[in-house]
PDB file of N, CA and C in Angstrom:
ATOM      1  N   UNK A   1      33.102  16.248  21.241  1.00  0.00           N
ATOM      2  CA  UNK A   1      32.096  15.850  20.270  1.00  0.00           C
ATOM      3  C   UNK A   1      32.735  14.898  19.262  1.00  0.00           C
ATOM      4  N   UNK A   2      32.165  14.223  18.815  1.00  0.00           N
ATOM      5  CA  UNK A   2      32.498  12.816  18.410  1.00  0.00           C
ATOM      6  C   UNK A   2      31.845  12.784  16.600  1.00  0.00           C
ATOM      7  N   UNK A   3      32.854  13.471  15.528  1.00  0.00           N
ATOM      8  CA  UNK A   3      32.160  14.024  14.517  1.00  0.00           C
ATOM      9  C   UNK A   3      32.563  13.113  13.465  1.00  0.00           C
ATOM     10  N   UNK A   4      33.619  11.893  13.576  1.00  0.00           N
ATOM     11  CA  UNK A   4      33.601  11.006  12.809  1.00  0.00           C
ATOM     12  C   UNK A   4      32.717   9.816  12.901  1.00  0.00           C
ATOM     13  N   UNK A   5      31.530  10.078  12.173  1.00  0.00           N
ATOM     14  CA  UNK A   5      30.156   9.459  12.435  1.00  0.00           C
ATOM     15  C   UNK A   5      29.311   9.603  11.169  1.00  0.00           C
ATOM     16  N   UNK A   6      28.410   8.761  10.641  1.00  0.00           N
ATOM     17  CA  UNK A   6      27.520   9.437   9.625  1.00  0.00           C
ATOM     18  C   UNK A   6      26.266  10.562   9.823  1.00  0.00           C
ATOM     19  N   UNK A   7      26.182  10.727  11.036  1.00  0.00           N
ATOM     20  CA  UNK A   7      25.529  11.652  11.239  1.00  0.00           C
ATOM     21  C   UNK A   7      25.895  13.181  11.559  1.00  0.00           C
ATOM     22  N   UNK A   8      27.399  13.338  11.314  1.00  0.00           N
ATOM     23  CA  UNK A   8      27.944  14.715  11.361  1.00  0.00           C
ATOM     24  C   UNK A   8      27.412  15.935  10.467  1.00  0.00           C
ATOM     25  N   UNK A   9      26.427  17.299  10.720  1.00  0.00           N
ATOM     26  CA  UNK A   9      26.325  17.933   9.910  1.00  0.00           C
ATOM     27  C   UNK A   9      25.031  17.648   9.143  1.00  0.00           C
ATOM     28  N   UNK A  10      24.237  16.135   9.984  1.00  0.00           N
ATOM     29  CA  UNK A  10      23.017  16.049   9.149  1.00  0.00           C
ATOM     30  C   UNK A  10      22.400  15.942  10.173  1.00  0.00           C
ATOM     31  N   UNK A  11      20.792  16.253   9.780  1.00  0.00           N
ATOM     32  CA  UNK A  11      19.480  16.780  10.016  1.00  0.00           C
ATOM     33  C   UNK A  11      18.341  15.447  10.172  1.00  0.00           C
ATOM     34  N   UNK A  12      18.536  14.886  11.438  1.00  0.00           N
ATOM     35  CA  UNK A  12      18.345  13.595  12.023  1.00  0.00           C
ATOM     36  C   UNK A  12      17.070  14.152  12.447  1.00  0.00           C
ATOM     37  N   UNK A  13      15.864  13.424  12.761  1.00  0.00           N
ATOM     38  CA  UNK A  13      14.455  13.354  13.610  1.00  0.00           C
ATOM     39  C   UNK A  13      14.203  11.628  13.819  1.00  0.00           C
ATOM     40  N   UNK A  14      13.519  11.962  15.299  1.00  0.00           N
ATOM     41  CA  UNK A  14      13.401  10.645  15.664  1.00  0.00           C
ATOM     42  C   UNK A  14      11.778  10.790  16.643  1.00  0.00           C
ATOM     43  N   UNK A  15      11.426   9.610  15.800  1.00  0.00           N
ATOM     44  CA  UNK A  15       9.484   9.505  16.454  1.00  0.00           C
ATOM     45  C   UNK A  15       9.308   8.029  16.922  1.00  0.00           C
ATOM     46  N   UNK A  16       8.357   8.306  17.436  1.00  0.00           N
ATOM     47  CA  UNK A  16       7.933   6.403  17.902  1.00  0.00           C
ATOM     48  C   UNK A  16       8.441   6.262  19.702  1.00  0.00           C
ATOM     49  N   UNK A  17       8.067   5.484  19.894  1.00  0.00           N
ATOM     50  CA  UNK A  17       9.047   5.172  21.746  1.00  0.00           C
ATOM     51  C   UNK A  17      10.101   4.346  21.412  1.00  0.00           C
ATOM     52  N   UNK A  18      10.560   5.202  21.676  1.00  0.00           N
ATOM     53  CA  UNK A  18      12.481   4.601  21.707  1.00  0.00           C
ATOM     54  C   UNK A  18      12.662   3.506  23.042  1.00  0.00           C
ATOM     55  N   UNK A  19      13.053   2.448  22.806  1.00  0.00           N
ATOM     56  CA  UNK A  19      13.408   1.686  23.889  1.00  0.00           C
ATOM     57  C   UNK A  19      14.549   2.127  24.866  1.00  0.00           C
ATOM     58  N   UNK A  20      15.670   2.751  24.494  1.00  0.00           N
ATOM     59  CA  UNK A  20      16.752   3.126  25.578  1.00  0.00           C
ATOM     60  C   UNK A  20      17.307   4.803  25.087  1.00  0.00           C
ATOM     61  N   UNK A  21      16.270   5.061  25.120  1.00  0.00           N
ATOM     62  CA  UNK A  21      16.290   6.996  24.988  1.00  0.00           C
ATOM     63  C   UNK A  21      15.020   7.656  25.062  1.00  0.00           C
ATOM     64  N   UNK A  22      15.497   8.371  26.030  1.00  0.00           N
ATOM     65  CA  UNK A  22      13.715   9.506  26.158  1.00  0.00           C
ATOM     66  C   UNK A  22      13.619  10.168  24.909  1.00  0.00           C
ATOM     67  N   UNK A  23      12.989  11.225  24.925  1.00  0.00           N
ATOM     68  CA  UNK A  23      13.233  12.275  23.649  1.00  0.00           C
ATOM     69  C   UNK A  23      13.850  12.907  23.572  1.00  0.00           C
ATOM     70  N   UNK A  24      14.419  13.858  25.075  1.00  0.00           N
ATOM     71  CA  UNK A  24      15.626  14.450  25.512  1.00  0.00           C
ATOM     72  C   UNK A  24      16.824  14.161  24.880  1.00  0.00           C
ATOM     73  N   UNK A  25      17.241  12.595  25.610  1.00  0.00           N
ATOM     74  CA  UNK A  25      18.646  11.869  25.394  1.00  0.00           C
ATOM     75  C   UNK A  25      18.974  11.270  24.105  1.00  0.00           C
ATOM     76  N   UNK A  26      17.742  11.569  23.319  1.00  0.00           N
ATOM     77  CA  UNK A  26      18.215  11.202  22.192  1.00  0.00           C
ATOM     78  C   UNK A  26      18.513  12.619  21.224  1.00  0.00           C
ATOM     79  N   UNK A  27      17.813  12.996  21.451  1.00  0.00           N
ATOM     80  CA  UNK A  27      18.352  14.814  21.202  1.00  0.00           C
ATOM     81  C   UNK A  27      19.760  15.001  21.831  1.00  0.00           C
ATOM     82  N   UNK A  28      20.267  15.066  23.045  1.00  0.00           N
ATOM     83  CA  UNK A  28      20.984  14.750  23.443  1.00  0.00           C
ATOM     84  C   UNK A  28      22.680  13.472  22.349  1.00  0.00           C
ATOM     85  N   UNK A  29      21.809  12.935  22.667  1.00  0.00           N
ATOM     86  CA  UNK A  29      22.709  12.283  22.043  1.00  0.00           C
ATOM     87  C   UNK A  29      23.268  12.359  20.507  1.00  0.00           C
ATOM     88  N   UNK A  30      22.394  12.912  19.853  1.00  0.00           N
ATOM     89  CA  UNK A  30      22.423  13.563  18.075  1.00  0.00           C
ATOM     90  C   UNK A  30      23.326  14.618  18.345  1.00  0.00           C
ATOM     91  N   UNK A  31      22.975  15.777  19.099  1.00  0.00           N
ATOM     92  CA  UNK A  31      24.029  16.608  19.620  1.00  0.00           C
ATOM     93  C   UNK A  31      25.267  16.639  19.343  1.00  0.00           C
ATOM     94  N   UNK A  32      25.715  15.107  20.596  1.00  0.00           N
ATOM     95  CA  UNK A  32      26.717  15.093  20.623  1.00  0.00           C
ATOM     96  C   UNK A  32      27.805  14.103  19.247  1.00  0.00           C
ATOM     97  N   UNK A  33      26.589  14.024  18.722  1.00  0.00           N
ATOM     98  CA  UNK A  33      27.434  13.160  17.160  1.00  0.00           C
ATOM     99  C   UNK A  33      27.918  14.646  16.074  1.00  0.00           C
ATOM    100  N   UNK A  34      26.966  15.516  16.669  1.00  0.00           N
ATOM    101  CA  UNK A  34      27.113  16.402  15.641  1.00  0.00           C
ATOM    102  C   UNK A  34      26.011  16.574  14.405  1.00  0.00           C
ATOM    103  N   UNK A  35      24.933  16.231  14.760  1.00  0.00           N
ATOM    104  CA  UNK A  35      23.723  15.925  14.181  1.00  0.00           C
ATOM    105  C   UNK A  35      23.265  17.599  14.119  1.00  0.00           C
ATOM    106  N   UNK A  36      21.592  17.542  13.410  1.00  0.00           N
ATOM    107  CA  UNK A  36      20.957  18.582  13.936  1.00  0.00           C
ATOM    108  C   UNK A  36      19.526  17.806  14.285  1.00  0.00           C
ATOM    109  N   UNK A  37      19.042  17.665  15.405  1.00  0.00           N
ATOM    110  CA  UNK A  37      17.531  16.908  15.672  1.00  0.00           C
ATOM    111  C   UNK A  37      16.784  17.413  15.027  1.00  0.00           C
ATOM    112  N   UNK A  38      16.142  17.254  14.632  1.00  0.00           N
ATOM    113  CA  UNK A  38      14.992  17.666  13.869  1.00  0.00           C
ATOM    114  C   UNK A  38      13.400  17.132  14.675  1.00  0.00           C
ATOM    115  N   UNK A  39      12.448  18.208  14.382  1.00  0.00           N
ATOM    116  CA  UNK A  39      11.436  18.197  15.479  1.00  0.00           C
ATOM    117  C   UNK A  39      10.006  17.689  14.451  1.00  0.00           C
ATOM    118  N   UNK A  40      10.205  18.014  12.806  1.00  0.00           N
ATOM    119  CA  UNK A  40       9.255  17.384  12.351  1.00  0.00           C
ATOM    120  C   UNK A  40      10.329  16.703  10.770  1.00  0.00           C
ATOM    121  N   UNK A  41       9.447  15.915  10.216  1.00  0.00           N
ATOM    122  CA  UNK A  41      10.174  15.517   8.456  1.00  0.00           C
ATOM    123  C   UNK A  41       9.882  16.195   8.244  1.00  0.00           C
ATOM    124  N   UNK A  42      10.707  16.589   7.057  1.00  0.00           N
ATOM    125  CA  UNK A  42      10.932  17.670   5.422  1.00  0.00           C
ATOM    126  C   UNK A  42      11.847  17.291   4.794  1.00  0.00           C
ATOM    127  N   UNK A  43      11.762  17.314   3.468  1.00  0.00           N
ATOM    128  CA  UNK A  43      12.531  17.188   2.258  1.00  0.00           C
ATOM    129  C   UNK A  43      14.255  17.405   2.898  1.00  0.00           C
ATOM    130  N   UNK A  44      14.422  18.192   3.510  1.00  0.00           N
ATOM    131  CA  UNK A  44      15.844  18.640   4.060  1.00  0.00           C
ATOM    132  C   UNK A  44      16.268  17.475   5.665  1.00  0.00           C
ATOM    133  N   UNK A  45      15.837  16.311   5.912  1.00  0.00           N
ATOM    134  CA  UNK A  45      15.568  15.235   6.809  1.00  0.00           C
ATOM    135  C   UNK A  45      16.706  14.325   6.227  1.00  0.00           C
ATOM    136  N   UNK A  46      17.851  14.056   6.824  1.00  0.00           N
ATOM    137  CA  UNK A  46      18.472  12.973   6.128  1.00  0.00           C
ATOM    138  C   UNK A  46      18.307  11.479   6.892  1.00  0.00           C
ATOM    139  N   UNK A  47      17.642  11.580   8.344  1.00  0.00           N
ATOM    140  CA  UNK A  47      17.557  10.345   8.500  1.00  0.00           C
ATOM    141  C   UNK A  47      16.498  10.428   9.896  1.00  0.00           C
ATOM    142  N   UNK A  48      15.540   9.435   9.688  1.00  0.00           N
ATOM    143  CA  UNK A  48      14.579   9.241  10.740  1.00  0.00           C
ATOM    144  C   UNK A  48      14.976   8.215  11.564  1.00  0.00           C
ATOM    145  N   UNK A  49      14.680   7.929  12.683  1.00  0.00           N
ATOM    146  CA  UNK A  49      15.099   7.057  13.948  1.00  0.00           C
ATOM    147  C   UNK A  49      13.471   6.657  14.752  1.00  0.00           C
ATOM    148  N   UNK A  50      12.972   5.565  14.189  1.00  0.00           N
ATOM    149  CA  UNK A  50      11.887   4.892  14.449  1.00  0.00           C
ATOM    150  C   UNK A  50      11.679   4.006  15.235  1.00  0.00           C
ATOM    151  N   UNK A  51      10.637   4.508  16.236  1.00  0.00           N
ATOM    152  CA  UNK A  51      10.937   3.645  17.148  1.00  0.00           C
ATOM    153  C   UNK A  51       9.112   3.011  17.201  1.00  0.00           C
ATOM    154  N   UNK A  52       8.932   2.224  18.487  1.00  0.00           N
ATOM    155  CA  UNK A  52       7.039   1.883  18.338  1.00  0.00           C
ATOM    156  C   UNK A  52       6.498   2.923  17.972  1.00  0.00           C
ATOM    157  N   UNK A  53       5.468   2.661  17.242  1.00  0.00           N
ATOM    158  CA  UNK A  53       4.058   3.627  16.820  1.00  0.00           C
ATOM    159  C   UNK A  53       4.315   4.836  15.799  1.00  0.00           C
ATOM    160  N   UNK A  54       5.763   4.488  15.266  1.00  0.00           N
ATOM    161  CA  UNK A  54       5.960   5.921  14.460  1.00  0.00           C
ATOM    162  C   UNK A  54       4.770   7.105  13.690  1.00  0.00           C
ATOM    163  N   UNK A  55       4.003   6.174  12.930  1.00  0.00           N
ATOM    164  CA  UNK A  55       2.660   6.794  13.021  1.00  0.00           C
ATOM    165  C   UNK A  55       3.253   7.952  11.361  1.00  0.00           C
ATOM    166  N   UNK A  56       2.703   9.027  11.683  1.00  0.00           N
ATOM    167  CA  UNK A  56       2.552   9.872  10.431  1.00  0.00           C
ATOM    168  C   UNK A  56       4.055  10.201   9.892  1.00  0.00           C
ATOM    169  N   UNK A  57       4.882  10.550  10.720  1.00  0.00           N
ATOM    170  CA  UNK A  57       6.759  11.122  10.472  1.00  0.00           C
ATOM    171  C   UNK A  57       7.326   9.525   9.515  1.00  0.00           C
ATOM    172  N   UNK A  58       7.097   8.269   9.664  1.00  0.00           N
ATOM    173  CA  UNK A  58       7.224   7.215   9.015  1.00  0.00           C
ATOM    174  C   UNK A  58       6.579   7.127   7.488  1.00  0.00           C
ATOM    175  N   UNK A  59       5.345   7.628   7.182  1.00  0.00           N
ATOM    176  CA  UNK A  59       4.786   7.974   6.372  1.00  0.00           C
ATOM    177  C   UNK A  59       5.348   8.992   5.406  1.00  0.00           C
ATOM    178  N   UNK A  60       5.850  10.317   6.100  1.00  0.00           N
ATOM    179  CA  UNK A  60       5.892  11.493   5.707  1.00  0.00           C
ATOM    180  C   UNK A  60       7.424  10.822   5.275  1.00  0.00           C
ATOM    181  N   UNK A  61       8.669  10.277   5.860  1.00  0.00           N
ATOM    182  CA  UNK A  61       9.571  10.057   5.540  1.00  0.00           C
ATOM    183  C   UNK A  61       9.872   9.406   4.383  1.00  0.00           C
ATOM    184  N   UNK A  62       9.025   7.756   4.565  1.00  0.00           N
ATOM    185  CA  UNK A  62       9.168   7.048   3.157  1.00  0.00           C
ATOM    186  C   UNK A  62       8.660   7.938   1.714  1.00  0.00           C
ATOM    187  N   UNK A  63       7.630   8.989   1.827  1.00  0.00           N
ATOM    188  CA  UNK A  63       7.310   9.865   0.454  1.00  0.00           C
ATOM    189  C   UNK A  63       8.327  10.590   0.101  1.00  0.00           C
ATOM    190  N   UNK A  64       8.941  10.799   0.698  1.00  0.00           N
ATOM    191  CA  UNK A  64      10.207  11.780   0.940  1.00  0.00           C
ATOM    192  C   UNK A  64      12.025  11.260   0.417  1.00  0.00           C
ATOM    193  N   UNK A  65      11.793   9.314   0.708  1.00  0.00           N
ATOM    194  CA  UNK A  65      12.873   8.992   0.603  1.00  0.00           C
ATOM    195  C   UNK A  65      14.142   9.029   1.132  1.00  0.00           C
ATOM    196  N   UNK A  66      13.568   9.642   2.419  1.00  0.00           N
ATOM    197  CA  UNK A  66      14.480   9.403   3.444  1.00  0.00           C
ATOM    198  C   UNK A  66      15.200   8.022   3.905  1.00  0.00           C
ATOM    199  N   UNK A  67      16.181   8.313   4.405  1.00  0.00           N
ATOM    200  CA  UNK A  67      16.986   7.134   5.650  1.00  0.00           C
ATOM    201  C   UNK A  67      16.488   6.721   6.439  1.00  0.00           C
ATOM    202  N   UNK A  68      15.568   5.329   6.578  1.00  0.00           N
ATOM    203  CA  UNK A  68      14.916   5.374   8.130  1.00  0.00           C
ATOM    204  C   UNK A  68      15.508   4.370   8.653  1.00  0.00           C
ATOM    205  N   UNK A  69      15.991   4.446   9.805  1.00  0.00           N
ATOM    206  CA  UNK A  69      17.011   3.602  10.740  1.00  0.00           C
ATOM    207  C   UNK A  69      15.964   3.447  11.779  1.00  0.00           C
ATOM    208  N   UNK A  70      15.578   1.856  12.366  1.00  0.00           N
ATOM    209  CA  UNK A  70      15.644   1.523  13.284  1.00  0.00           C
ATOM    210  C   UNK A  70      16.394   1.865  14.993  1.00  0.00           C
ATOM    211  N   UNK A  71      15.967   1.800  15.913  1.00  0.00           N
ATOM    212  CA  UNK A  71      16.880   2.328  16.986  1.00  0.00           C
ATOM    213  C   UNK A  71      17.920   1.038  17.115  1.00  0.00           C
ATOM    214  N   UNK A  72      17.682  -0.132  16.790  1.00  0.00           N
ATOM    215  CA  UNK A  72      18.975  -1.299  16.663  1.00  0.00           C
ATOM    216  C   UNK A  72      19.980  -0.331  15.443  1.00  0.00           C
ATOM    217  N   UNK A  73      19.071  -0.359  14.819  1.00  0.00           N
ATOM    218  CA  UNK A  73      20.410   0.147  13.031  1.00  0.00           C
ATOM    219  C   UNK A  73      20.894   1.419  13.762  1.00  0.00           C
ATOM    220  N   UNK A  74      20.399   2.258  14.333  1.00  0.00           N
ATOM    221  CA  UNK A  74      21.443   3.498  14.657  1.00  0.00           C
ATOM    222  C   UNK A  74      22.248   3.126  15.316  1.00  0.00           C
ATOM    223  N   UNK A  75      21.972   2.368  16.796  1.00  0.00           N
ATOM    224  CA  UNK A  75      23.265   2.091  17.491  1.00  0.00           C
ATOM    225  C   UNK A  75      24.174   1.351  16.690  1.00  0.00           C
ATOM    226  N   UNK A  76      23.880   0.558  16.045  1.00  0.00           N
ATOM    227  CA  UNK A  76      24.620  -0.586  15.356  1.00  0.00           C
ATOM    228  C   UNK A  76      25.939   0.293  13.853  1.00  0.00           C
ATOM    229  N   UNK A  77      25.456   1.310  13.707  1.00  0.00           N
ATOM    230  CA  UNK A  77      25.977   2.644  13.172  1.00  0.00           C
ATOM    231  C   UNK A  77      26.973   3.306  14.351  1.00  0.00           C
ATOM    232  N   UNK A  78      26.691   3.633  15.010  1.00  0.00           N
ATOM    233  CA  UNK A  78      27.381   4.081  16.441  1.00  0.00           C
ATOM    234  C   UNK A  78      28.668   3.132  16.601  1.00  0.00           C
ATOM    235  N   UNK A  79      28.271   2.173  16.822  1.00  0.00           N
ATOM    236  CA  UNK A  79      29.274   1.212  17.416  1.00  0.00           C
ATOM    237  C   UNK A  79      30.365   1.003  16.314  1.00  0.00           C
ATOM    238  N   UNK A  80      29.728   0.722  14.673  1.00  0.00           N
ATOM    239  CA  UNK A  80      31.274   0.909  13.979  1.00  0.00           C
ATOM    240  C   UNK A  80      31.780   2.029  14.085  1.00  0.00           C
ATOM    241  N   UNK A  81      31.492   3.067  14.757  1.00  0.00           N
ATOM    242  CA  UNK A  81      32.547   4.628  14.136  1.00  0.00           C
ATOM    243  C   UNK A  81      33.191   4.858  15.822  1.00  0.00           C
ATOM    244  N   UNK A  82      32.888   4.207  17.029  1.00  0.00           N
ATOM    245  CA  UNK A  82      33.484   4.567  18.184  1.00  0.00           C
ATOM    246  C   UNK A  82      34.178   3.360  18.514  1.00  0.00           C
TER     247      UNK A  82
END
């Protein structure tokens, strides 16, 4: 597991159609950063992963003041820490 990352220990959710991750593999893949996926937003959400149609979790995030990363900005996060 790969825990020097900004997502180590935080409470990641990701909505919308992801271009190069199912919902699985991106669960999957938070996993293995050391994340915790998260299945809806809440105040305790440190970063959303938006992909087409985000819809209400985009909404619910910006009231909230969350992190919302693009699926370019996450990988692009990824790639400086590996």
């Amino acid at each position: 597991m790969n825990t020097d990352n900004p997502f180590n220990g935080k409470t990641v959710v990701a909505t919308g159609k992801l271009e190069n991750y199912t919902r699985d593999g991106i669960q999957m893949k938070l996993l293995s950063l050391g994340a915790k996926p998260g299945g809806s937003v809440s105040k305790s959400t440190d970063f959303l992963i938006v992909g087409d149609k985000a819809g209400s979790k985009l909404a619910k995030a910006q009231s909230f003041g969350i992190t919302i990363l693009t699926e370019a900005e996450f990988e692009e996060l990824l790639a400086q820490v590996s």
